[in-house]
PDB file of N, CA and C in Angstrom:
ATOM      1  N   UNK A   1      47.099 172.768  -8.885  1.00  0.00           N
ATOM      2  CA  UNK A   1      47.246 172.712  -7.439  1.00  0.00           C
ATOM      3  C   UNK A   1      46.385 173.815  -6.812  1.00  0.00           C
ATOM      4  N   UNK A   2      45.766 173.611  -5.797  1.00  0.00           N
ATOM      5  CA  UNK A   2      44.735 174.376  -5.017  1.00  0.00           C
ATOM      6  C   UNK A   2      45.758 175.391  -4.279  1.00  0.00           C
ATOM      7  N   UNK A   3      44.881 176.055  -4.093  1.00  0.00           N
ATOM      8  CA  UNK A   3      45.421 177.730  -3.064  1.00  0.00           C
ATOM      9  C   UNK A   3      46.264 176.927  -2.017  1.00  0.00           C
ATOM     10  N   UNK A   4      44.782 176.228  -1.266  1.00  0.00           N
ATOM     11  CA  UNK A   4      45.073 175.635   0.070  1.00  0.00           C
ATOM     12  C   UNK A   4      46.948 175.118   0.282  1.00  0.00           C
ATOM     13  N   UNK A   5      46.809 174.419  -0.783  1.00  0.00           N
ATOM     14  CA  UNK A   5      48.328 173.740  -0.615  1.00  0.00           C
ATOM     15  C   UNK A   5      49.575 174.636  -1.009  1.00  0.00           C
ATOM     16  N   UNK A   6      49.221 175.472  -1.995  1.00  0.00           N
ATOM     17  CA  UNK A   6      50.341 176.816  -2.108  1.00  0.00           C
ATOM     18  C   UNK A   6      50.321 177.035  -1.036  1.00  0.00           C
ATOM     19  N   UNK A   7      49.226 177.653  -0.070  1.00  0.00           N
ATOM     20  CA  UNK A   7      49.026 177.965   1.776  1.00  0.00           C
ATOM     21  C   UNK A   7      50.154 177.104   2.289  1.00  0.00           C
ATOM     22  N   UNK A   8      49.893 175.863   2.103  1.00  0.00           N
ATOM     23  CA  UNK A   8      50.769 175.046   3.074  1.00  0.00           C
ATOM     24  C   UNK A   8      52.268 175.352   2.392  1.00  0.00           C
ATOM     25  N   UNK A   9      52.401 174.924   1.398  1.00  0.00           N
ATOM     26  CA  UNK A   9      54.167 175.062   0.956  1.00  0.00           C
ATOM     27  C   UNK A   9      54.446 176.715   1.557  1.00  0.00           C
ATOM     28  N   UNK A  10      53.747 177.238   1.163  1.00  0.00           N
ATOM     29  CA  UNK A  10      54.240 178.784   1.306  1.00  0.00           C
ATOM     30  C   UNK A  10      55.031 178.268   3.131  1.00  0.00           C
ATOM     31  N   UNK A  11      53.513 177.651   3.787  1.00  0.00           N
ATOM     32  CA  UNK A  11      54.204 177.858   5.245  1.00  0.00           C
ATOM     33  C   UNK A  11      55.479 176.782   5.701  1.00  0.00           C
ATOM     34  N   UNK A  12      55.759 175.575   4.862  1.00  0.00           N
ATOM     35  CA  UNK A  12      56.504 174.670   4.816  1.00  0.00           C
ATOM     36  C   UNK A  12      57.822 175.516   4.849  1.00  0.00           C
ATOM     37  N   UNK A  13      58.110 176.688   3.668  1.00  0.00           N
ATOM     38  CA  UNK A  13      59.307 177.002   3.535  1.00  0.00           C
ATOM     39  C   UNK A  13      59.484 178.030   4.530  1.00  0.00           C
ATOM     40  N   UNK A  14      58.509 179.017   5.441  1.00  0.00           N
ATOM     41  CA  UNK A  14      58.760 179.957   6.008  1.00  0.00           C
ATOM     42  C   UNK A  14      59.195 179.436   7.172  1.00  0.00           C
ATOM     43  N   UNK A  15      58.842 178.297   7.604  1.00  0.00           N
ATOM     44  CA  UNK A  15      58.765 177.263   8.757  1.00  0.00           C
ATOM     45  C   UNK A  15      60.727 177.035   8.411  1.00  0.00           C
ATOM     46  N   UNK A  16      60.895 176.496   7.185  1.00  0.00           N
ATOM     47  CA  UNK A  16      62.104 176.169   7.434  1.00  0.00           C
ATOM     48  C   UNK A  16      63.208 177.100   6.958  1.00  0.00           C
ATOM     49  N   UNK A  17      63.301 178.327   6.427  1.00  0.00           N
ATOM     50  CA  UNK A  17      63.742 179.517   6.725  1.00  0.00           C
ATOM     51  C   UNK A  17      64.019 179.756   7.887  1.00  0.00           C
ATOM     52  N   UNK A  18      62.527 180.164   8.486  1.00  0.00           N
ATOM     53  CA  UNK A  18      63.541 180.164  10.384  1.00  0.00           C
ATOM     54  C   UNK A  18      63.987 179.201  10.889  1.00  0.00           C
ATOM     55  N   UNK A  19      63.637 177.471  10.573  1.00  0.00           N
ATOM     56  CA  UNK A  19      64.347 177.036  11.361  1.00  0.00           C
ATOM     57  C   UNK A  19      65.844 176.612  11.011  1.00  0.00           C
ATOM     58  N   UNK A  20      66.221 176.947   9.773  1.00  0.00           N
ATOM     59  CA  UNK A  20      67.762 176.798   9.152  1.00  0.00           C
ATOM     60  C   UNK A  20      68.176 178.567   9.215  1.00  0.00           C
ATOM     61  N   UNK A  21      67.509 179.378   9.134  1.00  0.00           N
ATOM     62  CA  UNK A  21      68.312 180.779   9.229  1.00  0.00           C
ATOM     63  C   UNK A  21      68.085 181.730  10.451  1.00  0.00           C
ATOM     64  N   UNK A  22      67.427 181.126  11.308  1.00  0.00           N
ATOM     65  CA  UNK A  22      66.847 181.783  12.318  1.00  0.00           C
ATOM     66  C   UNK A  22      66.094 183.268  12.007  1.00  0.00           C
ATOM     67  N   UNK A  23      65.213 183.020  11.111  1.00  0.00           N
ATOM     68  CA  UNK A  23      64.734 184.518  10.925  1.00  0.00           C
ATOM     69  C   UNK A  23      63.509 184.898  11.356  1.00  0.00           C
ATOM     70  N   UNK A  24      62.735 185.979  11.381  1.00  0.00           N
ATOM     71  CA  UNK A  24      62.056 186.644  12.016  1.00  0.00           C
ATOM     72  C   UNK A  24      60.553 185.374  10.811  1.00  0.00           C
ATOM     73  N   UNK A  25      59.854 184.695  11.370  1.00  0.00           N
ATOM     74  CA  UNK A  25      58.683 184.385  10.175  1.00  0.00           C
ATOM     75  C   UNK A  25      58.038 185.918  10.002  1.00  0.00           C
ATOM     76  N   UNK A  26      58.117 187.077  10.416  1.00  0.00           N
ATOM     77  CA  UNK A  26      56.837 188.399  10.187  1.00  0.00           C
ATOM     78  C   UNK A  26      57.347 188.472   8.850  1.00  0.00           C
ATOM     79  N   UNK A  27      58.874 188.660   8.316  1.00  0.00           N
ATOM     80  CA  UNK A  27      59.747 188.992   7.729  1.00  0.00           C
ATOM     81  C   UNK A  27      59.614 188.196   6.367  1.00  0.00           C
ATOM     82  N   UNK A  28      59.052 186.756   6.604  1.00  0.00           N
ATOM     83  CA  UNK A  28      58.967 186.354   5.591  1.00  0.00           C
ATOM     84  C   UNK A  28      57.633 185.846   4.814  1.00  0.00           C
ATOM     85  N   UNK A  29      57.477 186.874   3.891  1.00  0.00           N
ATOM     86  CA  UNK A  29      56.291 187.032   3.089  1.00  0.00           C
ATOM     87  C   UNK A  29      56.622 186.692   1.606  1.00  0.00           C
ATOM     88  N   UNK A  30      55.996 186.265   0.824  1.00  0.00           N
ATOM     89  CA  UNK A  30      55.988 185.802  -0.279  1.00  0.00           C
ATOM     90  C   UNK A  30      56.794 186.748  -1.242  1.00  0.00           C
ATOM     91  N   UNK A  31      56.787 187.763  -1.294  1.00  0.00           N
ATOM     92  CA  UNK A  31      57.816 188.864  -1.868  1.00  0.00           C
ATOM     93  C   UNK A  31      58.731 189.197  -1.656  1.00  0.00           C
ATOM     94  N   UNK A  32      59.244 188.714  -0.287  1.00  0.00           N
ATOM     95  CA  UNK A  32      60.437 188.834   0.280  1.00  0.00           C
ATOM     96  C   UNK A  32      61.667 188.189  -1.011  1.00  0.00           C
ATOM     97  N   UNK A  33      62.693 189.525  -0.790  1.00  0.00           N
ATOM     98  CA  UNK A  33      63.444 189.120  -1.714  1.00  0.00           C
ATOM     99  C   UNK A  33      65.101 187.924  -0.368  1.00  0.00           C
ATOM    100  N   UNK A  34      64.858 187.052  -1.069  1.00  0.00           N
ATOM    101  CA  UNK A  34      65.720 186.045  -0.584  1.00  0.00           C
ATOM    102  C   UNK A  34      67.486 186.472  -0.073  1.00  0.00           C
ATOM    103  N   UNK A  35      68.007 187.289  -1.217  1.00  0.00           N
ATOM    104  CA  UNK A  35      69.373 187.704  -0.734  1.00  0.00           C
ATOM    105  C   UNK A  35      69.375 189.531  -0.756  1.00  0.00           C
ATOM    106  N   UNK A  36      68.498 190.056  -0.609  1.00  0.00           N
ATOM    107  CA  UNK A  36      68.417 191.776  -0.395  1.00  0.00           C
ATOM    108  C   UNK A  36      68.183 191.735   1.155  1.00  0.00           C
ATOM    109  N   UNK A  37      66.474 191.227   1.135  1.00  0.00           N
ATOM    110  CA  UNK A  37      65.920 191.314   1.915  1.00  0.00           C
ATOM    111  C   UNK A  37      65.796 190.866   3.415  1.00  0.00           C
ATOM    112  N   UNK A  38      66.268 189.154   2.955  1.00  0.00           N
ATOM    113  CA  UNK A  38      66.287 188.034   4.110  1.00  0.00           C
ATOM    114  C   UNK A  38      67.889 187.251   4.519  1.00  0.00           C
ATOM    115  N   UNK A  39      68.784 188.741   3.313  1.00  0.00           N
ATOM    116  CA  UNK A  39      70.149 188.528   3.627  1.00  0.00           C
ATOM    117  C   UNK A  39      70.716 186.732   3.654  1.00  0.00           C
ATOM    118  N   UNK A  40      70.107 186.298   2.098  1.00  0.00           N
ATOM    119  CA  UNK A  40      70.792 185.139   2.190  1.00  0.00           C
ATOM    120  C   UNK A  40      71.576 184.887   1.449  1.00  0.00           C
ATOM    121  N   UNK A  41      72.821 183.919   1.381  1.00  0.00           N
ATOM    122  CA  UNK A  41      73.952 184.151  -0.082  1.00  0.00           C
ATOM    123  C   UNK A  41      73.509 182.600   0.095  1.00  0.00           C
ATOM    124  N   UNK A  42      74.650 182.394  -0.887  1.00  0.00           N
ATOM    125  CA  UNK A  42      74.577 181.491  -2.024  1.00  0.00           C
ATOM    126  C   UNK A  42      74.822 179.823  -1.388  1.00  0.00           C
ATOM    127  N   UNK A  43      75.418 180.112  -0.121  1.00  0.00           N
ATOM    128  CA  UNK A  43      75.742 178.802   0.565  1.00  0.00           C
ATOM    129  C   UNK A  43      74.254 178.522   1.425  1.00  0.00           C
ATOM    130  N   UNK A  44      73.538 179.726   1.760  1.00  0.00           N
ATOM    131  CA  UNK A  44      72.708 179.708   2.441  1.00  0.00           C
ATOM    132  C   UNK A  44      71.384 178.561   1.502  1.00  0.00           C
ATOM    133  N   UNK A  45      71.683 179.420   0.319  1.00  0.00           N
ATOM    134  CA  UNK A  45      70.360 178.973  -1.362  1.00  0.00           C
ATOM    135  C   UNK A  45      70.896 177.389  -0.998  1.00  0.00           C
ATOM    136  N   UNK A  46      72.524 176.992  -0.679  1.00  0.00           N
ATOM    137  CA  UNK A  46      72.523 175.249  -0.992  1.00  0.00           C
ATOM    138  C   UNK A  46      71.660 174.737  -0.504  1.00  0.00           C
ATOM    139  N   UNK A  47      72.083 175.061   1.406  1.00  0.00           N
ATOM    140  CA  UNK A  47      71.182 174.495   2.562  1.00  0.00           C
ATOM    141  C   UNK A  47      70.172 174.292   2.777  1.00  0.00           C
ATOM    142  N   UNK A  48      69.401 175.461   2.147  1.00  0.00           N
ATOM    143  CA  UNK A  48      67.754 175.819   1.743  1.00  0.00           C
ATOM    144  C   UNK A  48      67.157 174.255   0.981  1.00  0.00           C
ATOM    145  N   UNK A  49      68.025 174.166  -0.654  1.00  0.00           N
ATOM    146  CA  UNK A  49      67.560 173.407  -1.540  1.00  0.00           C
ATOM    147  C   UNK A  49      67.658 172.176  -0.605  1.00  0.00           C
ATOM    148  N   UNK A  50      69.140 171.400  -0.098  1.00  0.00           N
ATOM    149  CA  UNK A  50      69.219 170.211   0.825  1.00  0.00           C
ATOM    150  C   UNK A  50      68.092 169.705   1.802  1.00  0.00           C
ATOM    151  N   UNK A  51      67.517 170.695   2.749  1.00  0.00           N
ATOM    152  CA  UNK A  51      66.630 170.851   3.362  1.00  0.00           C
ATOM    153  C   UNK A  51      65.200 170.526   2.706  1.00  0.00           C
ATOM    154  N   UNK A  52      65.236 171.745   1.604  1.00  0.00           N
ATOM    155  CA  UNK A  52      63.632 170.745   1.011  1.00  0.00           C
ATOM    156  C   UNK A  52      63.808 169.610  -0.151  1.00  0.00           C
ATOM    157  N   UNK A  53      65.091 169.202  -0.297  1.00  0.00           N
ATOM    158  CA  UNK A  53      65.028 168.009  -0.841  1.00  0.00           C
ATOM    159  C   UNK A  53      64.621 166.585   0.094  1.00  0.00           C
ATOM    160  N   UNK A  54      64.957 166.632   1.401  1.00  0.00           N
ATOM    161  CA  UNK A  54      64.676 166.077   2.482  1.00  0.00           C
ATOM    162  C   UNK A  54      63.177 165.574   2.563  1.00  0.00           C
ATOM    163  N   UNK A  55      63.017 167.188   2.705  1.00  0.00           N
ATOM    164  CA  UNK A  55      61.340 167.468   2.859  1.00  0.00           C
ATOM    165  C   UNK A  55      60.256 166.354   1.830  1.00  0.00           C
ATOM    166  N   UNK A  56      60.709 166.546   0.904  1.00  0.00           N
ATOM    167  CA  UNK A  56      59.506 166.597  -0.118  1.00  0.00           C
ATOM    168  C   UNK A  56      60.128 164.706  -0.945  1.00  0.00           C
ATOM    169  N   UNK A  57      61.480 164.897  -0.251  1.00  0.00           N
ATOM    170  CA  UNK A  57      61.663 163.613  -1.211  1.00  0.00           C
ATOM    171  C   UNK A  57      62.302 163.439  -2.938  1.00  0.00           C
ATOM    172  N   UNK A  58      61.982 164.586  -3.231  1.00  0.00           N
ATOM    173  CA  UNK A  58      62.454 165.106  -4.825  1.00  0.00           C
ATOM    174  C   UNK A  58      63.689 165.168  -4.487  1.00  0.00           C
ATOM    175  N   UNK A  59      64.267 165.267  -5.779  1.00  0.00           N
ATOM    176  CA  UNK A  59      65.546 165.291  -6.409  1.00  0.00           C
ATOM    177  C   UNK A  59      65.197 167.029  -7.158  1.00  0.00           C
ATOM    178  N   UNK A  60      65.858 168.103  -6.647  1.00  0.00           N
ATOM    179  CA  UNK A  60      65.691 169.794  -7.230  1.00  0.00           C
ATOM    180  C   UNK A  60      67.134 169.808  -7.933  1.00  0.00           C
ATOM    181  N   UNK A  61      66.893 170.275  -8.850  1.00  0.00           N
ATOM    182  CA  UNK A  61      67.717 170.443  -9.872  1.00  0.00           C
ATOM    183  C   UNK A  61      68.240 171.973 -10.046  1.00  0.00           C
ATOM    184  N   UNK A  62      69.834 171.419  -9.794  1.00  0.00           N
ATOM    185  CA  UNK A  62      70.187 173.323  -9.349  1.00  0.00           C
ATOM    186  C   UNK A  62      69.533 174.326 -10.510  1.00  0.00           C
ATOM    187  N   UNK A  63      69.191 173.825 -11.684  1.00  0.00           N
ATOM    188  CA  UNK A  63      68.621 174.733 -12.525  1.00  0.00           C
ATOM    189  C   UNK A  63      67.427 175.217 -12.797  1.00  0.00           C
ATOM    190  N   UNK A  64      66.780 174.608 -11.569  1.00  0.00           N
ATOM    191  CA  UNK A  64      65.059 174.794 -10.978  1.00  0.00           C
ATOM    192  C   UNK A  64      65.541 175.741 -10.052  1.00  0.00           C
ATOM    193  N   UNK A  65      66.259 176.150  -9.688  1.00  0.00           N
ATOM    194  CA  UNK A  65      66.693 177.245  -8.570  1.00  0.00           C
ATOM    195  C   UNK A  65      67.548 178.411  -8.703  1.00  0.00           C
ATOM    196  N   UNK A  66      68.128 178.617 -10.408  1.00  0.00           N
ATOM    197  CA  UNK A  66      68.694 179.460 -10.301  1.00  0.00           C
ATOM    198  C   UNK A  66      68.016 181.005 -10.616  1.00  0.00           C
ATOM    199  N   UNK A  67      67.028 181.067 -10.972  1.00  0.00           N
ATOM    200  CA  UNK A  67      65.963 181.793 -10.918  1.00  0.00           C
ATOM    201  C   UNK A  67      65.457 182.374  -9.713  1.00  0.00           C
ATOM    202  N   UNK A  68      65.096 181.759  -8.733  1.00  0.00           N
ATOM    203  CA  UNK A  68      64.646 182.263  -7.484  1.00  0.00           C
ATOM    204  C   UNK A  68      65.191 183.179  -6.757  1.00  0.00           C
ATOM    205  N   UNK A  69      64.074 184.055  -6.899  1.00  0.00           N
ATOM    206  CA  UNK A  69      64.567 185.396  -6.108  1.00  0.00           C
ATOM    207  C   UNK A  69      64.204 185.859  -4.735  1.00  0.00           C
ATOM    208  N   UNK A  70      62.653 185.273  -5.028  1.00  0.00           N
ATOM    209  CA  UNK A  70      61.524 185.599  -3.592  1.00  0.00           C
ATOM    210  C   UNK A  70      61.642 183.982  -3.248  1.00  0.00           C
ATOM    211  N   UNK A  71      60.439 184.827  -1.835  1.00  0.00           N
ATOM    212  CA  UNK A  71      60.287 183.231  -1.063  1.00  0.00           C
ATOM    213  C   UNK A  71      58.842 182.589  -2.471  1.00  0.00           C
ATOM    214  N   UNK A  72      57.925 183.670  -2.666  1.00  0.00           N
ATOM    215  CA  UNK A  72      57.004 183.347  -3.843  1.00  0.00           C
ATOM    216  C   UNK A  72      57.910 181.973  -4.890  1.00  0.00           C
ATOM    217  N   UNK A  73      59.128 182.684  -5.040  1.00  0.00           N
ATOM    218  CA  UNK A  73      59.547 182.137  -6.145  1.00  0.00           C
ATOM    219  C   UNK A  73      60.129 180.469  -5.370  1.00  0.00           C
ATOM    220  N   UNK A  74      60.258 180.304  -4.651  1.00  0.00           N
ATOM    221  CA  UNK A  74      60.614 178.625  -3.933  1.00  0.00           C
ATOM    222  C   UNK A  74      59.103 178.186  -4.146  1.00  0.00           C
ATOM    223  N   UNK A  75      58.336 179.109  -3.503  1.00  0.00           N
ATOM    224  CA  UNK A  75      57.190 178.082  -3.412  1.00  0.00           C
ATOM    225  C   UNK A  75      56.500 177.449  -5.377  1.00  0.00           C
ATOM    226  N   UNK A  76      56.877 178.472  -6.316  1.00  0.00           N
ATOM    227  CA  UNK A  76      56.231 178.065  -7.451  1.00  0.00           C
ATOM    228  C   UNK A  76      57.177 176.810  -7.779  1.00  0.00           C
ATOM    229  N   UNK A  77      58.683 176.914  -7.519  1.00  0.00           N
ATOM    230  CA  UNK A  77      59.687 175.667  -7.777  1.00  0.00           C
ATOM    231  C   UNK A  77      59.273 174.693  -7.209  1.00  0.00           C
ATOM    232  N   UNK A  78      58.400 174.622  -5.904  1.00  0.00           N
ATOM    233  CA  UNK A  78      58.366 173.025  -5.571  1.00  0.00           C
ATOM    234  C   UNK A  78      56.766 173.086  -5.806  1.00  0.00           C
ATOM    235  N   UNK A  79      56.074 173.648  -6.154  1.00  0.00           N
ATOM    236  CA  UNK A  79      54.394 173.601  -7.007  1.00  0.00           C
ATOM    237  C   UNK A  79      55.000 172.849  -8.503  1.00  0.00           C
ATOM    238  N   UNK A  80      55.565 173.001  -9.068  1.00  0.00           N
ATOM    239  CA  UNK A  80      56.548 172.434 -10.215  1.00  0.00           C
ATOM    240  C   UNK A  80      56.652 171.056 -10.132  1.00  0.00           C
ATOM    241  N   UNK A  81      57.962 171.109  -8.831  1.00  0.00           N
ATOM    242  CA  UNK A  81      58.370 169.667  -8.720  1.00  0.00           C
ATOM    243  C   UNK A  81      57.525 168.949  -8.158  1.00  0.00           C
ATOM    244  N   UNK A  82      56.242 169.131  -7.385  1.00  0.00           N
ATOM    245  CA  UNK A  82      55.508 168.340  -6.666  1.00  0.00           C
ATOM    246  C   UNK A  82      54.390 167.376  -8.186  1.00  0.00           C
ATOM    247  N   UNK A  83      54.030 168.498  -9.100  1.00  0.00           N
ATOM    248  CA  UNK A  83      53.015 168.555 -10.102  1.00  0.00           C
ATOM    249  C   UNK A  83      53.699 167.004 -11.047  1.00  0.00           C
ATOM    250  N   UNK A  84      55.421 167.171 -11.189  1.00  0.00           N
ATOM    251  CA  UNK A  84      56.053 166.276 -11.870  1.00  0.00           C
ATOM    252  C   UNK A  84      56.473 164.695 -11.353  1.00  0.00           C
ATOM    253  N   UNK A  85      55.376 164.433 -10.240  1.00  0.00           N
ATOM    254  CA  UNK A  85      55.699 163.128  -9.865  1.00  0.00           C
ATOM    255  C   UNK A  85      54.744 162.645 -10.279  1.00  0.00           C
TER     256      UNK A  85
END
């Protein structure tokens, strides 16, 4: 997968971060840690996954997600699931 489209997912999820958590987009950078940083728990991680299951059409498998720490780390999970269709 090209940069370009990491570019886009990266902005797909920052896009829907603020628009499911209302957060600052400055705030969310690829290193951002997900529950330190961008103060999200675990009901928040469901809504997140629901949301880009929507998105993308995939079926995410809670065990493609229990790993994720950063926003980096969503975007390599759906570089993954996108690669496996």
């Amino acid at each position: 997968m090209t940069e370009i489209n990491r570019q886009a997912i990266f902005e797909q999820v920052q896009n829907t971060l603020v628009e499911l958590f209302e957060l600052d987009a400055a705030d969310i950078t690829p290193e951002a840690q997900l529950y330190q940083e961008l103060d999200l728990d675990s009901i928040d991680a469901v809504d997140l996954v629901v949301h880009l299951q929507n998105q993308t059409g995939k079926k995410i498998k809670p065990e493609d997600f229990k790993s994720v720490r950063t926003v980096n780390d969503i975007v390599d999970a759906l570089i993954v699931l996108m690669q496996e269709a």
